[in-house]
N, C-alpha and C. Protein backbone atom coordinates (compact mmCIF):
# COMPACT_ATOMS: atom_id res chain seq x y z
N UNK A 1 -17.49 -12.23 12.08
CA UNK A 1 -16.41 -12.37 11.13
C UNK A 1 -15.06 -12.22 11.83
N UNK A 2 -14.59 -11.32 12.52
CA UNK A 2 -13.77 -10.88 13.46
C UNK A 2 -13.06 -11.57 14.36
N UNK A 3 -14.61 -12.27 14.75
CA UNK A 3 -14.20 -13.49 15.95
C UNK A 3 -13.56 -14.78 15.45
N UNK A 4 -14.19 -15.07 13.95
CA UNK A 4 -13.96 -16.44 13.55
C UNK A 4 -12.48 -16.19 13.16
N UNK A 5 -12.06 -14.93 12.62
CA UNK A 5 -10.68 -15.21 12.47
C UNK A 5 -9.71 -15.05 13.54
N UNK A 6 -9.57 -14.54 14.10
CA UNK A 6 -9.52 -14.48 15.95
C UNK A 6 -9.04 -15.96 16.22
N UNK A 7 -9.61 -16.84 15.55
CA UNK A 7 -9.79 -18.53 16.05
C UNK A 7 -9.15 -18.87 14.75
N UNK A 8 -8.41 -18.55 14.09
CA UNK A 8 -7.04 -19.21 13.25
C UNK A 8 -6.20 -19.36 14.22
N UNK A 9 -5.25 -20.85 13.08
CA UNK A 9 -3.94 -21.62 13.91
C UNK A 9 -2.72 -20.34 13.25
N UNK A 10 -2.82 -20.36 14.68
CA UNK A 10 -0.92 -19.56 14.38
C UNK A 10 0.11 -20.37 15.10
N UNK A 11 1.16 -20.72 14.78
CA UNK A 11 2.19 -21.45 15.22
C UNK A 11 3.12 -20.40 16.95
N UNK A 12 2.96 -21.45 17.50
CA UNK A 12 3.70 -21.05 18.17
C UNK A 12 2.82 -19.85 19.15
N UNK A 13 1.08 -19.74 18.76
CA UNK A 13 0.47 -19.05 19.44
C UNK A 13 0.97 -18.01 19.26
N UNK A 14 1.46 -17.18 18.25
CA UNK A 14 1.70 -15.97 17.97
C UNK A 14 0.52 -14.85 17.66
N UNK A 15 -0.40 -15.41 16.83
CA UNK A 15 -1.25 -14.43 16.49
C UNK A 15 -1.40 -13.07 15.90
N UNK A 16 -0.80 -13.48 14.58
CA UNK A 16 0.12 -11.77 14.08
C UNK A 16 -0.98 -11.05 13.55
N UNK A 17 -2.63 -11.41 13.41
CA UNK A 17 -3.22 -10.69 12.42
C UNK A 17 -3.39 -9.74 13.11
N UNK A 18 -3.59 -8.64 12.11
CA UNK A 18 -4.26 -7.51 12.81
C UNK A 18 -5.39 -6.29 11.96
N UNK A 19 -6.57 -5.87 12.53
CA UNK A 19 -7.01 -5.18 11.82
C UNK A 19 -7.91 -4.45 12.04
N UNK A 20 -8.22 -2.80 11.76
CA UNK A 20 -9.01 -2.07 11.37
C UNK A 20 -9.97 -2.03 10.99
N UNK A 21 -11.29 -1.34 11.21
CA UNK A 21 -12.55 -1.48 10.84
C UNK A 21 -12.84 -0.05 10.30
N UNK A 22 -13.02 0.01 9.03
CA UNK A 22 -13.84 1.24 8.73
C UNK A 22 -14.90 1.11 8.35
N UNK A 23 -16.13 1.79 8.54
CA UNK A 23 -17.33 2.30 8.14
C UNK A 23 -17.39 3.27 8.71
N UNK A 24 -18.67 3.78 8.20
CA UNK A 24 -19.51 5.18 7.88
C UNK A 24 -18.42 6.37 7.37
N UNK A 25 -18.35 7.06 8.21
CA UNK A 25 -17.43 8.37 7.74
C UNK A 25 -15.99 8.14 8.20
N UNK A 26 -15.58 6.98 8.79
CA UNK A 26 -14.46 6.26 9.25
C UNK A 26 -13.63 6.51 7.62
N UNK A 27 -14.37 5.94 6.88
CA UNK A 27 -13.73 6.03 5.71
C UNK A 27 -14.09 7.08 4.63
N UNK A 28 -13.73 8.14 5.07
CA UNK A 28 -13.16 9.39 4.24
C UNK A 28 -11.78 9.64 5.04
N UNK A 29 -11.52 9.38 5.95
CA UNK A 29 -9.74 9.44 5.94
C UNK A 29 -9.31 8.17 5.63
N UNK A 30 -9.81 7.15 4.94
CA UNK A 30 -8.79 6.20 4.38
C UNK A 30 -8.88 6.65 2.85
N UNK A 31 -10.24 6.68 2.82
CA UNK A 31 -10.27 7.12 1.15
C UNK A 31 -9.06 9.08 0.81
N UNK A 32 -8.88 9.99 1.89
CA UNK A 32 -7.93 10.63 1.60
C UNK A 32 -6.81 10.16 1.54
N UNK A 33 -6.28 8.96 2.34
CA UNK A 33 -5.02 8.39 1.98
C UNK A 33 -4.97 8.12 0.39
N UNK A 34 -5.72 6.90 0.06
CA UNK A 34 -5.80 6.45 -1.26
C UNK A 34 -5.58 7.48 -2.06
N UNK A 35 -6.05 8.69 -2.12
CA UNK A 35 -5.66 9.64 -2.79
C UNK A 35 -4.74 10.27 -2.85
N UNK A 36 -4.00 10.36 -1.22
CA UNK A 36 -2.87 10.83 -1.38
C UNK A 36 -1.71 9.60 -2.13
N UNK A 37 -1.64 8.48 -1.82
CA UNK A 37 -1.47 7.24 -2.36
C UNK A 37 -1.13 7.66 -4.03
N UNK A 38 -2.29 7.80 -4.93
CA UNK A 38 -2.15 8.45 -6.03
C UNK A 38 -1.25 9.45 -6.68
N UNK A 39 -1.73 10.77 -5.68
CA UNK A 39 -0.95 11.73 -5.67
C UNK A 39 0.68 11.29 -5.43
N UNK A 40 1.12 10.92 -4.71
CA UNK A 40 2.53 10.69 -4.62
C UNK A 40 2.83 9.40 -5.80
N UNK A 41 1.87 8.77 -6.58
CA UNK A 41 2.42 8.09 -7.60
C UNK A 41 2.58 8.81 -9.10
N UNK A 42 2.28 10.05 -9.03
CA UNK A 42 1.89 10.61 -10.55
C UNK A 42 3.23 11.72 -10.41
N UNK A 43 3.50 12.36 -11.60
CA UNK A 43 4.01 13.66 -11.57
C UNK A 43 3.28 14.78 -11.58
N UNK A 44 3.73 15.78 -11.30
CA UNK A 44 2.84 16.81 -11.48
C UNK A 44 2.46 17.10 -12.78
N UNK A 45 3.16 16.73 -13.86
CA UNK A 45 2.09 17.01 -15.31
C UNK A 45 1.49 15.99 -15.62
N UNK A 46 1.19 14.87 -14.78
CA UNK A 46 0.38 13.60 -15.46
C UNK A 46 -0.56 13.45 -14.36
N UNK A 47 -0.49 14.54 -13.20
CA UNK A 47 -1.58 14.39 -12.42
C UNK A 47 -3.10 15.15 -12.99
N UNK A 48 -4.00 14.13 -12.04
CA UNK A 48 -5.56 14.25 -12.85
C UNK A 48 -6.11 14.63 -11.66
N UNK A 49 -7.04 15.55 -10.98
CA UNK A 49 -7.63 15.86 -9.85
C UNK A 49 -8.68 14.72 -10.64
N UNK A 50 -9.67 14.46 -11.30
CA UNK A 50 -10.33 13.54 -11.56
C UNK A 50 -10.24 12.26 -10.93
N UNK A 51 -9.07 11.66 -10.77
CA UNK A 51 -8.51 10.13 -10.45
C UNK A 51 -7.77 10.55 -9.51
N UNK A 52 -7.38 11.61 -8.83
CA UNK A 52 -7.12 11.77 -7.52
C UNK A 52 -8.60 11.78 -6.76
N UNK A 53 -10.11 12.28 -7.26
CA UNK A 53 -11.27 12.09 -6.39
C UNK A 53 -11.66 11.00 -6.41
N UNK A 54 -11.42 9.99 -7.43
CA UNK A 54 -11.96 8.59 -7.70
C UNK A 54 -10.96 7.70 -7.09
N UNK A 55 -9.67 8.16 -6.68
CA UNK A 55 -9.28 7.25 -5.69
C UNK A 55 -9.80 7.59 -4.01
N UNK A 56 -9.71 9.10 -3.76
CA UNK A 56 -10.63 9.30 -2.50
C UNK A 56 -12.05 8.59 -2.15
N UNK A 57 -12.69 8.46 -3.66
CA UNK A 57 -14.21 8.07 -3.07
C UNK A 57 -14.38 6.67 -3.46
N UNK A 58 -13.60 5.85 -4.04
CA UNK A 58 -13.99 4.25 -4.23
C UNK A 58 -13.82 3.55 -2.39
N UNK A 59 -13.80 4.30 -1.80
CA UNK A 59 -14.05 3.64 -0.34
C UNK A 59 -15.58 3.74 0.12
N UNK A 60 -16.36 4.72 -1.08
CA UNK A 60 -17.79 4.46 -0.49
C UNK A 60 -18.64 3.26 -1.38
N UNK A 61 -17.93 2.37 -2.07
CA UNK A 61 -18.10 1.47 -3.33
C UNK A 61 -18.47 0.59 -1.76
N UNK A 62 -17.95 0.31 -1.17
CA UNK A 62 -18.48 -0.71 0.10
C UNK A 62 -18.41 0.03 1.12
N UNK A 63 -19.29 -0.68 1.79
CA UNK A 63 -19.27 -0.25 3.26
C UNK A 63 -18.67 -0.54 4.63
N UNK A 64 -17.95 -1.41 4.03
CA UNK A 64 -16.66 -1.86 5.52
C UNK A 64 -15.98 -2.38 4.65
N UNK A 65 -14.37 -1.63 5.18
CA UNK A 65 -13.30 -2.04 4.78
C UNK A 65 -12.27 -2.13 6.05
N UNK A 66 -11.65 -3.30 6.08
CA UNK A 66 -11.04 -3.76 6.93
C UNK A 66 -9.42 -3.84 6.53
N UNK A 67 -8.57 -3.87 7.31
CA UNK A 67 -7.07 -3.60 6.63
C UNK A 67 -6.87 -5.03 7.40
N UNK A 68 -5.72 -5.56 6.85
CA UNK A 68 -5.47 -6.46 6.84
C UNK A 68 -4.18 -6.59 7.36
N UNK A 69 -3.79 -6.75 8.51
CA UNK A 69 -1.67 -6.70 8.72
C UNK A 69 -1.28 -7.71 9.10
N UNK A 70 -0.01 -7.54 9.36
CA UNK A 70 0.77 -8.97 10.14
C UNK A 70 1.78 -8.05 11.23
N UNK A 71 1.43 -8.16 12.52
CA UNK A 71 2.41 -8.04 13.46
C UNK A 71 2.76 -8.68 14.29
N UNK A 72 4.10 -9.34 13.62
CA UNK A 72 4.87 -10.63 13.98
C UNK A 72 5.37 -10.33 15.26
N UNK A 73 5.21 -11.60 16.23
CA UNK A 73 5.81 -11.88 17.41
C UNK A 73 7.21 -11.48 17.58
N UNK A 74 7.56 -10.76 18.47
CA UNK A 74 9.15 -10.52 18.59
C UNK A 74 9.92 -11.41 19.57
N UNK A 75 10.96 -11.60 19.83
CA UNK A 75 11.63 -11.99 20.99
C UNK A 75 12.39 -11.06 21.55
N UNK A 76 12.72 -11.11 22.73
CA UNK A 76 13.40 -9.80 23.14
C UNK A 76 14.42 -9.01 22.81
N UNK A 77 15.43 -9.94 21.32
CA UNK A 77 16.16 -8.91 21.04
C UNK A 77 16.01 -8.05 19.63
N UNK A 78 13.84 -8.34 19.34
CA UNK A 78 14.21 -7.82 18.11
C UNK A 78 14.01 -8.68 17.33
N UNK A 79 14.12 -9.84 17.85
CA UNK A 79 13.90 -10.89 16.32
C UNK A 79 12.46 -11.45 15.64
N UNK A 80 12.37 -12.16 14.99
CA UNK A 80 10.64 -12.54 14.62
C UNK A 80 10.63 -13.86 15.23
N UNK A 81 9.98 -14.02 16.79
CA UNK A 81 9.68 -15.42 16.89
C UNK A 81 9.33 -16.46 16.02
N UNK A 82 9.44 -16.25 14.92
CA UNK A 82 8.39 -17.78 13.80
C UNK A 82 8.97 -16.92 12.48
N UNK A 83 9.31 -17.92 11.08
CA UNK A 83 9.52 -17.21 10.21
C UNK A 83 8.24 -16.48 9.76
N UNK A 84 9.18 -15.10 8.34
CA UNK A 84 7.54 -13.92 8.30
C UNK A 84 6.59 -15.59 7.22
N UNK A 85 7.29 -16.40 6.68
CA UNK A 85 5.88 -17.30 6.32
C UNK A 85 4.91 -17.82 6.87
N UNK A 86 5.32 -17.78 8.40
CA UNK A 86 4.65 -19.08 9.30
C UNK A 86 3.64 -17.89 9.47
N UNK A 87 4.06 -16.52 9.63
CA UNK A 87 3.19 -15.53 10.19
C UNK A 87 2.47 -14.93 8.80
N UNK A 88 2.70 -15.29 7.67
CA UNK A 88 1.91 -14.77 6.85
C UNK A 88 0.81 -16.01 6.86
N UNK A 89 0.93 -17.07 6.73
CA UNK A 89 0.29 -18.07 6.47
C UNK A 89 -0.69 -17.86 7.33
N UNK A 90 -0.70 -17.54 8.95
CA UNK A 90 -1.58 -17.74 10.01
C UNK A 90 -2.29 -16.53 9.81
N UNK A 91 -1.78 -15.39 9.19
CA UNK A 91 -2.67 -14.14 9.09
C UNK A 91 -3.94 -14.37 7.74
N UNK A 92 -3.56 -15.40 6.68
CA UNK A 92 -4.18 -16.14 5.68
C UNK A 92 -5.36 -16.82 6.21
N UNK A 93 -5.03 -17.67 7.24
CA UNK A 93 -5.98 -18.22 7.51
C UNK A 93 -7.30 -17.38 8.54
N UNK A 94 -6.71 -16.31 8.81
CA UNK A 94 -7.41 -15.69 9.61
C UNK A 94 -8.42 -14.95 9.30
N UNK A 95 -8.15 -14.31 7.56
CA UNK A 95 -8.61 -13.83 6.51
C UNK A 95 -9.55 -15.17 5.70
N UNK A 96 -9.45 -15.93 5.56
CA UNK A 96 -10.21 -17.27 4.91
C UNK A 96 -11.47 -17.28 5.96
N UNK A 97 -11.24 -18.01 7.59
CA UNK A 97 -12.01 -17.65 8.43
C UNK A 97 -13.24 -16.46 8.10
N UNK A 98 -12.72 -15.28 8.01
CA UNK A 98 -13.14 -14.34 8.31
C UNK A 98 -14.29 -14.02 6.78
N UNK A 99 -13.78 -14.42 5.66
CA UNK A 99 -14.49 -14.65 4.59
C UNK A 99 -15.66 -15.63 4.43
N UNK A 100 -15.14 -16.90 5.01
CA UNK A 100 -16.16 -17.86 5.09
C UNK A 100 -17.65 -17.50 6.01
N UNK A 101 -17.01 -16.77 6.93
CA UNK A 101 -18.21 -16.79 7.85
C UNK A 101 -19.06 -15.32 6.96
N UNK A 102 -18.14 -13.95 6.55
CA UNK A 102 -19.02 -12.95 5.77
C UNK A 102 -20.15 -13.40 4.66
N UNK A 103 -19.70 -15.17 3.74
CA UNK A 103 -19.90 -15.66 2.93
C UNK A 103 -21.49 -16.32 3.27
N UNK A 104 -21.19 -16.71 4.58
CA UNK A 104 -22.10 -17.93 5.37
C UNK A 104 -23.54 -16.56 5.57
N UNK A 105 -23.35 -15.37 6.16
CA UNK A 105 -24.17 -14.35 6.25
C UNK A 105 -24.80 -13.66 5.54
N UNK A 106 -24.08 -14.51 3.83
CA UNK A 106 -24.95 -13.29 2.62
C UNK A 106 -24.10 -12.18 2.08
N UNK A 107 -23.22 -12.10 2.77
CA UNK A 107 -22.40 -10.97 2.10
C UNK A 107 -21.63 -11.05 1.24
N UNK A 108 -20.98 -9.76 0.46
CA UNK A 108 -19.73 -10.43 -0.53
C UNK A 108 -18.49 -9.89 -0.19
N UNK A 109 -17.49 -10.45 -0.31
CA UNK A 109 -16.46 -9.96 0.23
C UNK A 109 -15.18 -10.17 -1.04
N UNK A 110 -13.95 -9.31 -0.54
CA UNK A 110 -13.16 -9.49 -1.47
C UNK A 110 -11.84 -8.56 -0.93
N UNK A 111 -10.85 -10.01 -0.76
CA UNK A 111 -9.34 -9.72 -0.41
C UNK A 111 -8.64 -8.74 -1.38
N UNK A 112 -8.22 -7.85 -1.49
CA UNK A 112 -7.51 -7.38 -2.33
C UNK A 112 -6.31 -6.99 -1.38
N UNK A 113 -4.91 -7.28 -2.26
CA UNK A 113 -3.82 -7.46 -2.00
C UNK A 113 -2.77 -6.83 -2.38
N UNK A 114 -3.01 -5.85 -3.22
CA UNK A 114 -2.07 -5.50 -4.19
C UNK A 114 -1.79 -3.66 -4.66
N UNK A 115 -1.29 -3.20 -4.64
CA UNK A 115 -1.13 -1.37 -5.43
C UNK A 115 -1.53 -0.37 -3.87
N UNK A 116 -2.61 -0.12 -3.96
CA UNK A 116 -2.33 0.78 -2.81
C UNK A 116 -2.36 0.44 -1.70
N UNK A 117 -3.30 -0.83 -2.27
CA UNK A 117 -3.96 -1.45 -0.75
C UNK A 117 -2.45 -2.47 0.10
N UNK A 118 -1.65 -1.89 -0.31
CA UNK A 118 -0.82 -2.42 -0.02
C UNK A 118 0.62 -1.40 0.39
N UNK A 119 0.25 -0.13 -0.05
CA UNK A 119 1.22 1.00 -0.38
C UNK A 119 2.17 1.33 1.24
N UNK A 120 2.94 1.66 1.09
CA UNK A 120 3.78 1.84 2.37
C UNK A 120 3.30 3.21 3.34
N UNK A 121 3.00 4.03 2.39
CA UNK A 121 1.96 5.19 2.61
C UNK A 121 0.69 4.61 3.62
N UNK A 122 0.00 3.81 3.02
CA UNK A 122 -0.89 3.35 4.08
C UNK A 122 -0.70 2.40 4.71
N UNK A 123 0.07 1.81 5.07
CA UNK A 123 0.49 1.36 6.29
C UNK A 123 1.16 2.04 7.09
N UNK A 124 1.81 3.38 7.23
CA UNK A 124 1.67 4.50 7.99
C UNK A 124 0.95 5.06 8.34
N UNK A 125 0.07 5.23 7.47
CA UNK A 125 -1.75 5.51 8.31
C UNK A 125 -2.20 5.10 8.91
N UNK A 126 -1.78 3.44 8.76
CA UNK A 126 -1.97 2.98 10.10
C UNK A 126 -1.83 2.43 11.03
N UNK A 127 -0.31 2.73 10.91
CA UNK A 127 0.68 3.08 11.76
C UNK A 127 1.15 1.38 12.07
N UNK A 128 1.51 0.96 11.08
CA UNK A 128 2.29 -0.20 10.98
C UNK A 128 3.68 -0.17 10.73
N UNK A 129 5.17 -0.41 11.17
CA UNK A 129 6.29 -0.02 11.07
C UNK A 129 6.74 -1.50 11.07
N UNK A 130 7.44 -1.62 10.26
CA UNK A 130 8.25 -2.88 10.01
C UNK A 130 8.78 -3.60 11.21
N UNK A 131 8.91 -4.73 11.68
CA UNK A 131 8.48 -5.80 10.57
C UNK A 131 7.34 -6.04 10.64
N UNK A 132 6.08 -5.24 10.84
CA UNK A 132 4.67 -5.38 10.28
C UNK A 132 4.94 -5.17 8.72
N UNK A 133 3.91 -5.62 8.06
CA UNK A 133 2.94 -5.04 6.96
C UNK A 133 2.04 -5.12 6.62
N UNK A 134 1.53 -4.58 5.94
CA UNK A 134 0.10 -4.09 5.43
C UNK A 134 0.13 -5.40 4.40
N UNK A 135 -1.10 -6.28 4.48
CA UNK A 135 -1.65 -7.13 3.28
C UNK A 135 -2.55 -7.19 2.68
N UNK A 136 -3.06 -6.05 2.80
CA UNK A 136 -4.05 -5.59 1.99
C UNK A 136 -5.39 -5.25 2.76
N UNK A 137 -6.36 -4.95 1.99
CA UNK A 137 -8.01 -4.50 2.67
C UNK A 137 -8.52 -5.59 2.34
N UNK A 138 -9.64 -6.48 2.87
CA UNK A 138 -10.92 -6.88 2.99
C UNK A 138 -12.06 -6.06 3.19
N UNK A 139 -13.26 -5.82 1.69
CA UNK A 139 -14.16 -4.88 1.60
C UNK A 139 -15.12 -5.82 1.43
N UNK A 140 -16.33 -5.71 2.36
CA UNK A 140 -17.58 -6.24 1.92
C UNK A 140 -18.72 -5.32 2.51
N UNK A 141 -20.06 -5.48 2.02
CA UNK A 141 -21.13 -5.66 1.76
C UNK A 141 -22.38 -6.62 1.47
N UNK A 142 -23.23 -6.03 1.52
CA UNK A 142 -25.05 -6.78 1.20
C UNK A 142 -23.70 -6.95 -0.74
N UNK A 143 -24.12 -7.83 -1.46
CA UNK A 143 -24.62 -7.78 -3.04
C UNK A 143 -25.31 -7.19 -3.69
N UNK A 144 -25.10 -6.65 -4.68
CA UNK A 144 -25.90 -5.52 -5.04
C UNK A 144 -26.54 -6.42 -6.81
N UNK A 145 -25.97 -7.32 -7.16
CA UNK A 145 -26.33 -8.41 -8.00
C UNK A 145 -26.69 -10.07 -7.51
N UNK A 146 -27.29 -10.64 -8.17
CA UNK A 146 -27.90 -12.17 -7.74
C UNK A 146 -26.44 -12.62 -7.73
N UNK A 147 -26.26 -13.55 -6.30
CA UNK A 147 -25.21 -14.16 -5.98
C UNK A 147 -24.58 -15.02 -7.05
N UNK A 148 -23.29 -14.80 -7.50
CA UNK A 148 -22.99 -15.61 -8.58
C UNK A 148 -22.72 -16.93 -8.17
N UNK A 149 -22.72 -17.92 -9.34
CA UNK A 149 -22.39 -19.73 -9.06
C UNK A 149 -21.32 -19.52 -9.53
N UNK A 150 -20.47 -19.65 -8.94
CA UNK A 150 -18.94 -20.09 -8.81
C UNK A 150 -18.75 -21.60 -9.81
N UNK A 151 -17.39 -21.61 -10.07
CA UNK A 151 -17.26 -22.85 -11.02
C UNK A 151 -15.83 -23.30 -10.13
N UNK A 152 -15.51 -24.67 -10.53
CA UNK A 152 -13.73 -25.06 -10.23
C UNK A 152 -13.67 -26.18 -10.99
N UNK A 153 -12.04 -26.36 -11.62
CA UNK A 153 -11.73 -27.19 -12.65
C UNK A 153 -12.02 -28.79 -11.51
N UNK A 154 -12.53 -29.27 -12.01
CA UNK A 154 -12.16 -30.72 -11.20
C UNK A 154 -11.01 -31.21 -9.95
N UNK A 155 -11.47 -31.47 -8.71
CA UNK A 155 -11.01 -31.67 -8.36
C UNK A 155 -9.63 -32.71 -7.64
N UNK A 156 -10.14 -33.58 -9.12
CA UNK A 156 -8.88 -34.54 -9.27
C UNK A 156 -7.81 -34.36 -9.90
N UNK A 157 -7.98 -32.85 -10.39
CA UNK A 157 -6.85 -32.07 -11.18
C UNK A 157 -5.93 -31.39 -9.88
N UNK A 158 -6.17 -31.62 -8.86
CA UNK A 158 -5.27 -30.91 -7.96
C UNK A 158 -5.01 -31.54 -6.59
N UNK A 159 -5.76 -32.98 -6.91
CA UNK A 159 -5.46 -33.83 -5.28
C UNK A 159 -4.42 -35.17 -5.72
N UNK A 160 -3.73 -35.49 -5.51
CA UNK A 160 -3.08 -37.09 -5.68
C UNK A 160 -3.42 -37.74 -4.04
N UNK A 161 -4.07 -38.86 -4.36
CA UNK A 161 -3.83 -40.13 -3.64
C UNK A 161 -2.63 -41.36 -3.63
N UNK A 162 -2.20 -41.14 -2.24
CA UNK A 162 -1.25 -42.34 -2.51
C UNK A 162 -1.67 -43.18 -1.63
């Protein structure tokens, strides 16, 4: 999986993806972030030790979770060799790659992009400093249900020929 995204087009041969591997007990210090994550989103009278442990332990819901970054090419004074799109785009494809082939092996996988997995908090964990960022985790596993059949609206709803 690793390798195939490894072998995304990045412009300009930059190569901004970057990423982390957790399993086994790797992830009880990501799952304490997530919690701390929590913790620094609540007040102290609307905090729940309940949903502060259920954000610690939804990292054992799968068994590899992978972080997902972008650390963009610099030039020497500081600047971003390639705009951050060209470098988000190539870190996209690196993540697609990397899905297709988890996909091709039986596994299930799933980009998530968004709330903690994205939090500035954890991208200090791991130790990403601007102009990196964190784009989220990629979590997969075996399926634990019969592989679902996927559907898509027609595909002449989204191609024009000229």
């Amino acid at each position: 999986m690793l390798r195939a995204a490894d072998w995304a087009p990045s412009h300009n041969e930059t190569e901004p993806w970057r990423f982390t591997v957790f399993t086994g007990e790797s992830r009880r210090a990501l799952g304490e972030a997530f919690g701390e994550v929590y913790r620094l989103g609540v007040s102290e009278a609307d905090y729940r030790r309940e949903a502060y442990e259920a954000n610690c332990a939804k990292v054992w819901h799968a068994p590899v979770w992978i972080s997902i970054a972008m650390v963009p090419a610099l030039n020497p004074d500081g600047t971003m060799r390639m705009t951050v799109e060209e470098e988000l785009m190539a870190v996209a494809c690196a993540v697609q790659n990397l899905h297709l082939v988890a996909s091709a092996q039986g596994l299930a996988g799933m980009w998530h992009s968004k709330g903690q997995s994205i939090h500035p908090h954890i991208a200090s964990f791991l130790g990403l400093e601007p102009p990196s960022r964190l784009l989220g985790f990629f979590y997969c596993g075996w399926p634990s249900i019969e592989w679902p059949h996927g559907e898509r609206r027609p595909l002449g709803e989204k191609v024009c020929w000229r």
